[in-house]
N, C-alpha and C. Protein backbone atom coordinates (compact mmCIF):
# COMPACT_ATOMS: atom_id res chain seq x y z
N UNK A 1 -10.92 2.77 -25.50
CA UNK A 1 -9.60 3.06 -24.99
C UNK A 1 -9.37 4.56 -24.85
N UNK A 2 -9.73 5.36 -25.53
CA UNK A 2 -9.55 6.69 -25.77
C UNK A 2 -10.42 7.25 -24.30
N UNK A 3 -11.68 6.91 -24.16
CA UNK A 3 -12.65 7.03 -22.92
C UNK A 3 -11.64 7.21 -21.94
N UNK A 4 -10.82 6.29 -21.79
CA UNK A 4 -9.65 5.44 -20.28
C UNK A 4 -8.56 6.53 -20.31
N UNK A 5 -8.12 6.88 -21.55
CA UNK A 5 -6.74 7.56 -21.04
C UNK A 5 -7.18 8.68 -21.01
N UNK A 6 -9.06 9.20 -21.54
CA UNK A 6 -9.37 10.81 -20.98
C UNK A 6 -9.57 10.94 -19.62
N UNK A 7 -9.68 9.85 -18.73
CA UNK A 7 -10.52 9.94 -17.67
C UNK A 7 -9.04 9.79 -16.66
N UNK A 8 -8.07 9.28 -17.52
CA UNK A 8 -6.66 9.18 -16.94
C UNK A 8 -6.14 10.51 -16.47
N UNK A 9 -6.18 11.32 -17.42
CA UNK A 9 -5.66 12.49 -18.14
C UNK A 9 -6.09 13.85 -16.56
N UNK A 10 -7.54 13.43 -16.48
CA UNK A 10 -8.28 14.30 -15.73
C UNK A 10 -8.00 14.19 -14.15
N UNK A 11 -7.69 12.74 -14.39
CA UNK A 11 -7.17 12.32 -12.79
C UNK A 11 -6.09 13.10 -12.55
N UNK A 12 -4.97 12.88 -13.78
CA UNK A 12 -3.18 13.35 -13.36
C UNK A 12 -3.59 14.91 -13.25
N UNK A 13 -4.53 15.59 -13.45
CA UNK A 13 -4.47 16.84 -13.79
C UNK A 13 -4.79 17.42 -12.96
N UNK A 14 -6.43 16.46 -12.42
CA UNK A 14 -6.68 16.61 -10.69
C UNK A 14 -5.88 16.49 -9.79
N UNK A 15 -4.86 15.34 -9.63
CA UNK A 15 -3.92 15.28 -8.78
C UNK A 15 -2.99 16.19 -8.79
N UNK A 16 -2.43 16.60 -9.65
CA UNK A 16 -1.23 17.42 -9.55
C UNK A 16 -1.78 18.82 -9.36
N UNK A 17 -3.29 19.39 -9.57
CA UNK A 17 -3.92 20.50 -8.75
C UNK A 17 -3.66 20.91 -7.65
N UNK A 18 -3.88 19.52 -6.81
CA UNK A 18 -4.45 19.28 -5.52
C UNK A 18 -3.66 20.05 -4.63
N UNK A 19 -3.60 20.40 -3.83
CA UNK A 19 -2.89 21.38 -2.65
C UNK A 19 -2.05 19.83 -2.11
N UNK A 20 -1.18 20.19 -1.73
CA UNK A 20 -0.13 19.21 -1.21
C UNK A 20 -0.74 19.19 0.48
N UNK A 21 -1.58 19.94 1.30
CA UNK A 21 -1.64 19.85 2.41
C UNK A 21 -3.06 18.90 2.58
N UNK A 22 -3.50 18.72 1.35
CA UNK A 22 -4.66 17.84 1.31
C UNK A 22 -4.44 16.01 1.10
N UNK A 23 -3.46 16.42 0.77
CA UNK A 23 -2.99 14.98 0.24
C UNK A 23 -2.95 13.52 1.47
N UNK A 24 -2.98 12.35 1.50
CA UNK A 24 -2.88 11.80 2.42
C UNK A 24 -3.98 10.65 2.28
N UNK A 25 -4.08 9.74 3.30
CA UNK A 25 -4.67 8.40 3.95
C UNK A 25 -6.52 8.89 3.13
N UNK A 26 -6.32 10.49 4.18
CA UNK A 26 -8.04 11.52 4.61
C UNK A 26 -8.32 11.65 3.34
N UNK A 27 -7.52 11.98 1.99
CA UNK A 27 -7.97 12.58 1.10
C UNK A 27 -9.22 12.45 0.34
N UNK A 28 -9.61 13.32 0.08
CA UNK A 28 -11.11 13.03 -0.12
C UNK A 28 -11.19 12.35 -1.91
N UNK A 29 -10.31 12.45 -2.74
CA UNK A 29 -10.35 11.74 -3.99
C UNK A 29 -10.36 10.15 -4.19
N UNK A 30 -9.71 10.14 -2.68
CA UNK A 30 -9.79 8.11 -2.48
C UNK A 30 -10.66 7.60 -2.93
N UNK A 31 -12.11 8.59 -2.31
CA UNK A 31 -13.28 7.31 -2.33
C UNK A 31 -13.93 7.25 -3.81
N UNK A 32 -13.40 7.94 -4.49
CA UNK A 32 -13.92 7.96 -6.34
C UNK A 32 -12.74 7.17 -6.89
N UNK A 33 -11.31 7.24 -6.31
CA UNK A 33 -10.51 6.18 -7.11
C UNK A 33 -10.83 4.29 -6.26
N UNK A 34 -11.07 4.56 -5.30
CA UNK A 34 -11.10 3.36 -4.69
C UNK A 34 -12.62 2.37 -5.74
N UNK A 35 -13.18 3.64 -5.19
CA UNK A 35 -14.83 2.85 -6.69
C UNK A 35 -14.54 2.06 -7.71
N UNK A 36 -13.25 3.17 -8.43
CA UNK A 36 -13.30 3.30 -9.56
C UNK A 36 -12.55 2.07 -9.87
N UNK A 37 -11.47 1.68 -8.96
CA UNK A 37 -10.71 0.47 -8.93
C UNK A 37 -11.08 -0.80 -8.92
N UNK A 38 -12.12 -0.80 -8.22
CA UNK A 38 -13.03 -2.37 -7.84
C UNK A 38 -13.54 -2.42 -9.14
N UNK A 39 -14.00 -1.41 -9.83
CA UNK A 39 -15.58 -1.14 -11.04
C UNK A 39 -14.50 -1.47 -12.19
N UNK A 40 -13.29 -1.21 -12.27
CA UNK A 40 -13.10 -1.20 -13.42
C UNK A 40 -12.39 -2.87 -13.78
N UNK A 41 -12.57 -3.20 -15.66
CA UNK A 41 -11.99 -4.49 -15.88
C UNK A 41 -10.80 -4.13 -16.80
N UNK A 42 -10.20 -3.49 -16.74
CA UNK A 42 -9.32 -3.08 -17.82
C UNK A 42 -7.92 -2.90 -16.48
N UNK A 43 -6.92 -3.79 -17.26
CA UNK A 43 -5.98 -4.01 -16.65
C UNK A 43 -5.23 -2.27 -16.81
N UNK A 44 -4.69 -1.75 -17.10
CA UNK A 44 -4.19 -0.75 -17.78
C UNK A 44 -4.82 0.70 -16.79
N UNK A 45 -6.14 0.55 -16.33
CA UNK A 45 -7.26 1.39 -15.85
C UNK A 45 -6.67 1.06 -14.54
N UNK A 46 -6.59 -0.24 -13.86
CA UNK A 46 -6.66 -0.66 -12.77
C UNK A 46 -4.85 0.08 -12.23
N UNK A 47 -4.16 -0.05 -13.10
CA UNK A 47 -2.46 0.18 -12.71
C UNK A 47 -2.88 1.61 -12.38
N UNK A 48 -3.53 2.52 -13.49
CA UNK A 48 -3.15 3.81 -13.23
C UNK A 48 -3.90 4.45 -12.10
N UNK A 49 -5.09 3.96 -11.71
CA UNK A 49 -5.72 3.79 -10.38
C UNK A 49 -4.73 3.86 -9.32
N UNK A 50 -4.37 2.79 -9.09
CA UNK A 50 -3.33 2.19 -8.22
C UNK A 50 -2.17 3.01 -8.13
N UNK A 51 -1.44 3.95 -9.62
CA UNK A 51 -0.27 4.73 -9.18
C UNK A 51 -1.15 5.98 -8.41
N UNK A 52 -2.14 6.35 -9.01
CA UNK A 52 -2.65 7.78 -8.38
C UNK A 52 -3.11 7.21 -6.44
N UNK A 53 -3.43 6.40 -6.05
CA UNK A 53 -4.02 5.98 -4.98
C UNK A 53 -2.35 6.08 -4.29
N UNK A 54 -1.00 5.35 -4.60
CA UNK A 54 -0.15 5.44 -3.98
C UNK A 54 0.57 6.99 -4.09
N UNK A 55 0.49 7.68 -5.24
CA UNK A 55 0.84 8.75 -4.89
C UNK A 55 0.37 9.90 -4.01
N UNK A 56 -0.72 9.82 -3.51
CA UNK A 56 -1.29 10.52 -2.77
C UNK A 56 -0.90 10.09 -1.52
N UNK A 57 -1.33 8.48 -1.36
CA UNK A 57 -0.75 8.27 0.13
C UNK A 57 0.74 8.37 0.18
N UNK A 58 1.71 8.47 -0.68
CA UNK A 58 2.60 9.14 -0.34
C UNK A 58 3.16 10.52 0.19
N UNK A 59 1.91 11.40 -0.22
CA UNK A 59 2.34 13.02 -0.30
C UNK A 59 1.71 13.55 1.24
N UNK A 60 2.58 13.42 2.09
CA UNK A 60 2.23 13.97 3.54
C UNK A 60 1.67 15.36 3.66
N UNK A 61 1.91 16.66 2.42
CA UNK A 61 1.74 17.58 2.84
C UNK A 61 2.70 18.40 3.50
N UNK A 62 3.80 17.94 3.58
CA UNK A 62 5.12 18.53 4.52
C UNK A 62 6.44 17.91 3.45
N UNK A 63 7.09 19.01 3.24
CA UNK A 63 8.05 18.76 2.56
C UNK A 63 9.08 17.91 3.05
N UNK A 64 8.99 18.10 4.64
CA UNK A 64 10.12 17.73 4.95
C UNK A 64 10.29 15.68 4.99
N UNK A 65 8.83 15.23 5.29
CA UNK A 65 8.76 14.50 5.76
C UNK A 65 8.65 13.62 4.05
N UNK A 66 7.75 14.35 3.22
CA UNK A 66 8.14 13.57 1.81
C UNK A 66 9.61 12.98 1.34
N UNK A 67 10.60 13.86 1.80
CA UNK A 67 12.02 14.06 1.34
C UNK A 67 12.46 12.98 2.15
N UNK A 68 12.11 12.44 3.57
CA UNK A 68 12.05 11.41 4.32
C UNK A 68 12.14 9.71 3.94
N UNK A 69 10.70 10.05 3.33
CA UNK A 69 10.07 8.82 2.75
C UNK A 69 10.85 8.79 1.17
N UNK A 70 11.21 9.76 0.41
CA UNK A 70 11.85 9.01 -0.72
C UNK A 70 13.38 8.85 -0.76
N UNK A 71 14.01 9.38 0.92
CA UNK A 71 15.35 8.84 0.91
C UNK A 71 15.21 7.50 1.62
N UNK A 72 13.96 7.18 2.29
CA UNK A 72 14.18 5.86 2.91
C UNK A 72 14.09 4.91 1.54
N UNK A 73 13.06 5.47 0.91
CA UNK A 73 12.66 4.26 -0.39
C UNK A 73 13.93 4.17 -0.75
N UNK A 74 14.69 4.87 -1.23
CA UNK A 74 16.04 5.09 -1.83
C UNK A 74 16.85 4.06 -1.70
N UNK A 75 17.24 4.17 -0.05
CA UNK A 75 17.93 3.42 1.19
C UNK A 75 17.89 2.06 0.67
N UNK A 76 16.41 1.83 0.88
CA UNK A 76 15.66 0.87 1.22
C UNK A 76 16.05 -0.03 -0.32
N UNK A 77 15.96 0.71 -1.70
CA UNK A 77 16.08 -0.34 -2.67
C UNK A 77 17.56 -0.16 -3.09
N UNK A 78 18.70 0.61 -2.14
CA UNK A 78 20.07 -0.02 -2.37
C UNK A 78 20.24 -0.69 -1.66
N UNK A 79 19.33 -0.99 -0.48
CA UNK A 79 19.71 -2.12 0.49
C UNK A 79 20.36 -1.85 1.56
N UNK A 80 20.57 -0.55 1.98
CA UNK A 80 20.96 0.50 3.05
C UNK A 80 20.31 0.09 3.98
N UNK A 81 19.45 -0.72 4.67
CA UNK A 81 18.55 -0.91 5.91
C UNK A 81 18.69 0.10 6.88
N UNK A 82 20.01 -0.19 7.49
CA UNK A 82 19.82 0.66 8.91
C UNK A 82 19.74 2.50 8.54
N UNK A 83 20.22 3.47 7.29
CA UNK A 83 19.51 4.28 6.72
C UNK A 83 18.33 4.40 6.75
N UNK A 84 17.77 3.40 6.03
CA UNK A 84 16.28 3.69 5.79
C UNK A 84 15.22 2.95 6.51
N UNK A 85 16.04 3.00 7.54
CA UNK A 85 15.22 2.66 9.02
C UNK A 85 15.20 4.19 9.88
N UNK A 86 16.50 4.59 9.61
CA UNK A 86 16.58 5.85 10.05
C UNK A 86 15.53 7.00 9.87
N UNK A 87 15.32 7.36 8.20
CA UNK A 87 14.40 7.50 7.28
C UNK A 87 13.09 7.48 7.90
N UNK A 88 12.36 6.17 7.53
CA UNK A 88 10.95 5.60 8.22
C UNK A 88 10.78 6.37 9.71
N UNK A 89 11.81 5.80 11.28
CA UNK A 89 11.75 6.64 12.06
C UNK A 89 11.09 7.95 12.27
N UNK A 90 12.01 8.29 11.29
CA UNK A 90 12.17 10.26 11.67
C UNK A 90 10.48 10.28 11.11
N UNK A 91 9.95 9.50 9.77
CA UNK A 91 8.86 10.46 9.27
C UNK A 91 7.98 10.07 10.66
N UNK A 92 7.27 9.00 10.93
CA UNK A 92 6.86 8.59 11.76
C UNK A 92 6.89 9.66 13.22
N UNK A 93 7.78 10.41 13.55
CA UNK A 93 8.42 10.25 15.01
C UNK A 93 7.65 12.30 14.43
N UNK A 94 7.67 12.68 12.94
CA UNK A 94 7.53 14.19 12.65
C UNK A 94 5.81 13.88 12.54
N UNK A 95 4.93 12.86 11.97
CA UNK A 95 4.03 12.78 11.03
C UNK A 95 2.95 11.22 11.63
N UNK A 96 2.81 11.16 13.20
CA UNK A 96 2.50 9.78 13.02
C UNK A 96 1.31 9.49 12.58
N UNK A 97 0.09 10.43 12.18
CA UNK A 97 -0.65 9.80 11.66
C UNK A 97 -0.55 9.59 10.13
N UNK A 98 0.24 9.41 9.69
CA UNK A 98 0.77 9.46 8.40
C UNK A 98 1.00 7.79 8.15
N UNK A 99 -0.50 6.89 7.41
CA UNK A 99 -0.25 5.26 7.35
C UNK A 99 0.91 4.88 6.57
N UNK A 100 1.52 5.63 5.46
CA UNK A 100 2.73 5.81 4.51
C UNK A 100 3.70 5.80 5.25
N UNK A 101 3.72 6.26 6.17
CA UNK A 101 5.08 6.06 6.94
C UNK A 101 5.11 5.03 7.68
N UNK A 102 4.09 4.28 8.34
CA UNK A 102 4.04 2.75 8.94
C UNK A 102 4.44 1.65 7.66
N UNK A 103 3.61 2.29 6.93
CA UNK A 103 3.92 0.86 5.36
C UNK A 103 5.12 1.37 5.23
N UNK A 104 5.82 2.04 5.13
CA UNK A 104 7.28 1.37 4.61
C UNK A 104 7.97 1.38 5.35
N UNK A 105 8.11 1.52 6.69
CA UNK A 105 8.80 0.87 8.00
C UNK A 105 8.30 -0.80 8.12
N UNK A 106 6.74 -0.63 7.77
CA UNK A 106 6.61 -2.25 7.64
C UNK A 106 7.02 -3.01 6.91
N UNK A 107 7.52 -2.40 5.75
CA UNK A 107 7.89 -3.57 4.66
C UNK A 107 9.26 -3.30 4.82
N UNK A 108 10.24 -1.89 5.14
CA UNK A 108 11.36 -2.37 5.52
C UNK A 108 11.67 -3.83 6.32
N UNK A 109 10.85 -3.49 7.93
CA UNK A 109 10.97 -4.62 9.10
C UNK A 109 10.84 -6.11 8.57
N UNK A 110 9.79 -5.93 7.27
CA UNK A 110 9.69 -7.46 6.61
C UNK A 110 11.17 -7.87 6.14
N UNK A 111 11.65 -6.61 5.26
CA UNK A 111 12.73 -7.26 4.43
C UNK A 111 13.70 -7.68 5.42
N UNK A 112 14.18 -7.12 6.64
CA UNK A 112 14.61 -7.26 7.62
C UNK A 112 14.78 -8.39 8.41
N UNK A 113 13.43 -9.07 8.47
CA UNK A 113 13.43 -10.43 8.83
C UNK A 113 12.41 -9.84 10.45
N UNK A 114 12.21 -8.92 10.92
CA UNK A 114 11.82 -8.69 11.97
C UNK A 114 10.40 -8.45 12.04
N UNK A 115 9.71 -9.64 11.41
CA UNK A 115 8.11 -9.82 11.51
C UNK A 115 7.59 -9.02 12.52
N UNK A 116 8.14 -10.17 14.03
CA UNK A 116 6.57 -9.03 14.99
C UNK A 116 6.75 -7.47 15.00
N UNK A 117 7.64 -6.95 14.56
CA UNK A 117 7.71 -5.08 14.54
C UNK A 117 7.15 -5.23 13.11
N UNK A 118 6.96 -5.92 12.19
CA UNK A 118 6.36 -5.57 10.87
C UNK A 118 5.25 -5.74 10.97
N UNK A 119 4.60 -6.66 11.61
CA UNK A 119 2.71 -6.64 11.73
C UNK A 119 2.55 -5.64 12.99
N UNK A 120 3.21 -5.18 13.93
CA UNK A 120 2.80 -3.95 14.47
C UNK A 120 2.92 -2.55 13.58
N UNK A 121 3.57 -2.79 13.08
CA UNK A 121 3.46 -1.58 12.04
C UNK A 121 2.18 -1.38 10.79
N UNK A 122 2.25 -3.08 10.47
CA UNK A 122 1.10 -3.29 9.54
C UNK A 122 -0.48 -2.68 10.10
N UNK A 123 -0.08 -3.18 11.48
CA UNK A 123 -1.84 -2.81 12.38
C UNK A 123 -2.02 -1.61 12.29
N UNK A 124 -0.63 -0.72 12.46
CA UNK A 124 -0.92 1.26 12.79
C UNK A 124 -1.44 1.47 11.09
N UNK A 125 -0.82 1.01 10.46
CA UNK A 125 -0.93 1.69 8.83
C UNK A 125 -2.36 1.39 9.03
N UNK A 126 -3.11 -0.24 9.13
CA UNK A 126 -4.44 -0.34 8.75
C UNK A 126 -5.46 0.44 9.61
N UNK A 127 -4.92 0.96 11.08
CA UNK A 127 -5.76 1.74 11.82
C UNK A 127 -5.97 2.84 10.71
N UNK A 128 -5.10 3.43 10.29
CA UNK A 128 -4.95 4.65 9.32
C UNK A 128 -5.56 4.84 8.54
N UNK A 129 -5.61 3.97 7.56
CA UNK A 129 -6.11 3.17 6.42
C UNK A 129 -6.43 1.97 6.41
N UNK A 130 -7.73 1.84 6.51
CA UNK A 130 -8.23 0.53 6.21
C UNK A 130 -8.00 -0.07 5.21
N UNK A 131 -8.53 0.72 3.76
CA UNK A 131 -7.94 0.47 2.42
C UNK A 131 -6.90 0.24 1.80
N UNK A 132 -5.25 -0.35 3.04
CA UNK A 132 -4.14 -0.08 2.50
C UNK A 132 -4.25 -1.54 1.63
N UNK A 133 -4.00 -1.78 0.73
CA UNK A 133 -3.78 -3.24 -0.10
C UNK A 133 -2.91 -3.46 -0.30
N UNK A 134 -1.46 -2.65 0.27
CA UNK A 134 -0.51 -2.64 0.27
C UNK A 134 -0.08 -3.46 1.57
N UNK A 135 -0.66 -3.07 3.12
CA UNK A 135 -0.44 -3.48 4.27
C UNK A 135 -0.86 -4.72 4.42
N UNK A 136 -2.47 -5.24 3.74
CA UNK A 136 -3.06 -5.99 3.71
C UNK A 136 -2.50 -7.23 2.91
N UNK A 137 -2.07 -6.86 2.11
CA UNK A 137 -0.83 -8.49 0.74
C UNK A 137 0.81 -8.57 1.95
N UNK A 138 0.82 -7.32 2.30
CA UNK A 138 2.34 -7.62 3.23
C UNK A 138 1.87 -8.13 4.24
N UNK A 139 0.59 -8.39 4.95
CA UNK A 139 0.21 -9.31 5.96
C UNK A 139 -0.28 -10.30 5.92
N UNK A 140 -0.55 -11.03 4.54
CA UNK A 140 -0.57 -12.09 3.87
C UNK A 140 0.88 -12.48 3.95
N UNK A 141 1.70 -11.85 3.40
CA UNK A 141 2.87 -12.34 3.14
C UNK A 141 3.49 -13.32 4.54
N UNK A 142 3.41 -11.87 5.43
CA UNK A 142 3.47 -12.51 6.93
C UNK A 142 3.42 -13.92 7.32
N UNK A 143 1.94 -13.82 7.34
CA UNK A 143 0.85 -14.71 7.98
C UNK A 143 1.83 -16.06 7.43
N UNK A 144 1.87 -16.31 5.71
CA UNK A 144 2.05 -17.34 4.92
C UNK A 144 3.66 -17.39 5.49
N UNK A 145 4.65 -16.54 5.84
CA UNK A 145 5.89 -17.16 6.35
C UNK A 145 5.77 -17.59 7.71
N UNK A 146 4.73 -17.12 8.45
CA UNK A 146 4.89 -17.94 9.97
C UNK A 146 3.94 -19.25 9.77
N UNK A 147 3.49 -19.86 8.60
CA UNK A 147 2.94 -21.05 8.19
C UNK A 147 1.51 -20.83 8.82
N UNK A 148 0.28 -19.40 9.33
CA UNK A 148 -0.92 -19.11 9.73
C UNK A 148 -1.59 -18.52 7.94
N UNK A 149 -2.08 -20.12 7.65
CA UNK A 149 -2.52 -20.08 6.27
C UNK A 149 -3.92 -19.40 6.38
N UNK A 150 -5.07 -19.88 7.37
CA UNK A 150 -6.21 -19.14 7.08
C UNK A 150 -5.83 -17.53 7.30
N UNK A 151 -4.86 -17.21 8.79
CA UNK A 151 -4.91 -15.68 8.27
C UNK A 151 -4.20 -15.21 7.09
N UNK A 152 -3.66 -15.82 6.37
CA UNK A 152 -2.78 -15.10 5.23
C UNK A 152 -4.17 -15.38 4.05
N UNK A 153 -4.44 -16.56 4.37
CA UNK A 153 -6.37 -16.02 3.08
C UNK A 153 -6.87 -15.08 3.43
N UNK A 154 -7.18 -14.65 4.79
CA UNK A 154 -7.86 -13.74 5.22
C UNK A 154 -7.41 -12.11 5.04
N UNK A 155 -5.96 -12.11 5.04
CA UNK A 155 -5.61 -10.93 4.59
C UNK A 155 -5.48 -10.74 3.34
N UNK A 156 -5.10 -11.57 2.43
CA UNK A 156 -5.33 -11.17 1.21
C UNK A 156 -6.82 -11.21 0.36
N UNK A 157 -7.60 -12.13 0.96
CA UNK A 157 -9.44 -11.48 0.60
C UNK A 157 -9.55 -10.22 1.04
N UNK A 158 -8.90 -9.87 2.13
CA UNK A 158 -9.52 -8.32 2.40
C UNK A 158 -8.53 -7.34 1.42
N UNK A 159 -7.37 -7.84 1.23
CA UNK A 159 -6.79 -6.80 0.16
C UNK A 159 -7.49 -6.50 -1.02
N UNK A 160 -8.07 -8.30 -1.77
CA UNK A 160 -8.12 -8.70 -3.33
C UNK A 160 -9.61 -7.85 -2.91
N UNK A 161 -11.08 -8.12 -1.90
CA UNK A 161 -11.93 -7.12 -2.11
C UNK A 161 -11.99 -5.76 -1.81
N UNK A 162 -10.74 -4.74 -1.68
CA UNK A 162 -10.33 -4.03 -1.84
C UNK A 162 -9.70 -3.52 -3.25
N UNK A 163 -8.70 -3.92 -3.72
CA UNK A 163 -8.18 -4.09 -4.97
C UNK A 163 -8.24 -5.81 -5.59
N UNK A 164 -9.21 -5.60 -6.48
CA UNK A 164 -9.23 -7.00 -6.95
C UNK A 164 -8.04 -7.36 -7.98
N UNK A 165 -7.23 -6.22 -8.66
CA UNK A 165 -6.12 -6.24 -9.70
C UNK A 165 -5.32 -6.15 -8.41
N UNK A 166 -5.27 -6.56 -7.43
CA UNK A 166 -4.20 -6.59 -6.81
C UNK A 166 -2.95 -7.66 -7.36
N UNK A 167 -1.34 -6.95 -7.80
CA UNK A 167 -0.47 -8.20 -8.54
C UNK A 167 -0.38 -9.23 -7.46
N UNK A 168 -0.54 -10.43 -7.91
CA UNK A 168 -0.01 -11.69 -7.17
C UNK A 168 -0.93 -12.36 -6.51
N UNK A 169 -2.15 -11.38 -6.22
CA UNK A 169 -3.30 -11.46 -4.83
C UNK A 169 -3.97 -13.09 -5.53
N UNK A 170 -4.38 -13.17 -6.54
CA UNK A 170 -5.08 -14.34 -6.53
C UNK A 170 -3.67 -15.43 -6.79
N UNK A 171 -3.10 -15.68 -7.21
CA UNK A 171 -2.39 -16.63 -7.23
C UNK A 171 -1.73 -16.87 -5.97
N UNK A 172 -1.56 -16.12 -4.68
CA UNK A 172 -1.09 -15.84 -3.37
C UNK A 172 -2.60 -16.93 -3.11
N UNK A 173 -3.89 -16.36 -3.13
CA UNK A 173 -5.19 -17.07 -2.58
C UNK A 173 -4.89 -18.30 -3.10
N UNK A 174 -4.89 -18.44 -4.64
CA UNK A 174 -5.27 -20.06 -5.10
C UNK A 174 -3.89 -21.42 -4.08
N UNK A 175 -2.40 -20.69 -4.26
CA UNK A 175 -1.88 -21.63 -3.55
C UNK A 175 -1.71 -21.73 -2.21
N UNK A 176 -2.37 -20.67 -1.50
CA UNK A 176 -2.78 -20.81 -0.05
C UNK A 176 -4.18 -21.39 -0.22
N UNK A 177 -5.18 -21.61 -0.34
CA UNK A 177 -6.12 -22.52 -0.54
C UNK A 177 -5.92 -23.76 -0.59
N UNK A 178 -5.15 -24.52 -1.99
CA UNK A 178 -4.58 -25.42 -2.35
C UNK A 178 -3.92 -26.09 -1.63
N UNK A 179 -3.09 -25.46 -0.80
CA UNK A 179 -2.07 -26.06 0.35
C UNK A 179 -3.68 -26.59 1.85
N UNK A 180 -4.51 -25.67 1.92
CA UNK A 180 -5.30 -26.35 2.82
C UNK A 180 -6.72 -27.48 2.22
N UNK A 181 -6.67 -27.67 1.03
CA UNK A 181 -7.37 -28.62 0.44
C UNK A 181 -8.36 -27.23 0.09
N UNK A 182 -8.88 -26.62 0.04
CA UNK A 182 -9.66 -25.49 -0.52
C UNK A 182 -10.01 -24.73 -1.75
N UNK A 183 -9.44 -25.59 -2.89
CA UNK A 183 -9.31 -25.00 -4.04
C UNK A 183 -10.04 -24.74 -4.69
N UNK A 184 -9.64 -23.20 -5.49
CA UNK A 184 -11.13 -23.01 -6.48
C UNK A 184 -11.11 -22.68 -7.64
């Protein structure tokens, strides 16, 4: 345990180093946390993985457009929609290759009810990022409300072999399986 929270320790220390103009989808620390995420079995290892992987793809590198994205989140979890639609927009419209700004216009558009603008959004984030496991479980989610069960397996295998601690990802697989006689 002690091993886990040194190797924790070195990450937060690396990250918060990091030049803010490096930060992003490109960043080059992904591909040692992404490893490190699949490799590891320790639940605890896998979360703090997962916060450092989203904090980065959060950090655009531009102040302005960060300040963007955490008034939409804001918006977004008082339930402000048309705000933090506003929000999403603007980063998007300052930052578009920025997949952080498609994922949470996409998962706004989900909460929204306005699917086909949420899997077009889902597609730009995954052009971005392939690795989003974020875009990839919200296009499961999709798939499983328009009743397209093999693609909602299909997006969440590509999330779960991406992030296998992905929350919900196997119990999302076992009762989408289950529902097509497929169980395992």
């Amino acid at each position: 345990m002690t091993r886990f929270f040194l190797a924790l320790l070195v990450s937060l220390v690396a990250l918060m180093a990091a030049p803010t103009g490096m930060a992003r989808q490109d960043d080059e620390r992904l591909k040692d946390l992404f490893t490190r995420l699949q490799a590891t079995q320790n639940v605890q290892e896998a979360r703090a993985i997962e916060a450092l992987i989203w904090s980065i793809w959060f950090e655009s590198g531009n102040e302005t457009v960060n300040r963007l994205l955490e008034r939409g989140n804001e918006a977004m979890n008082r339930g402000q929609m048309i705000d933090a639609l506003a929000q999403f927009n603007s980063v998007i419209e300052i930052d578009p290759k920025l997949a952080e700004g498609w994922n949470r216009r996409a998962t706004l558009l989900y909460l929204m009810g306005d699917l086909p603008s949420s899997l077009r959004d889902i597609d730009r984030t995954l052009e971005l990022e392939p690795r989003h496991f974020g875009a990839l479980s919200g296009l499961g989610l999709i798939r499983t409300n328009l009743d397209q069960v093999e693609a909602a397996i299909a997006a969440f295998e590509r999330a779960m072999a991406i992030n296998p601690h992905l929350v919900g990802g196997k119990e999302n697989l076992r009762e989408l399986r289950r529902r097509i006689g497929r169980d395992i």
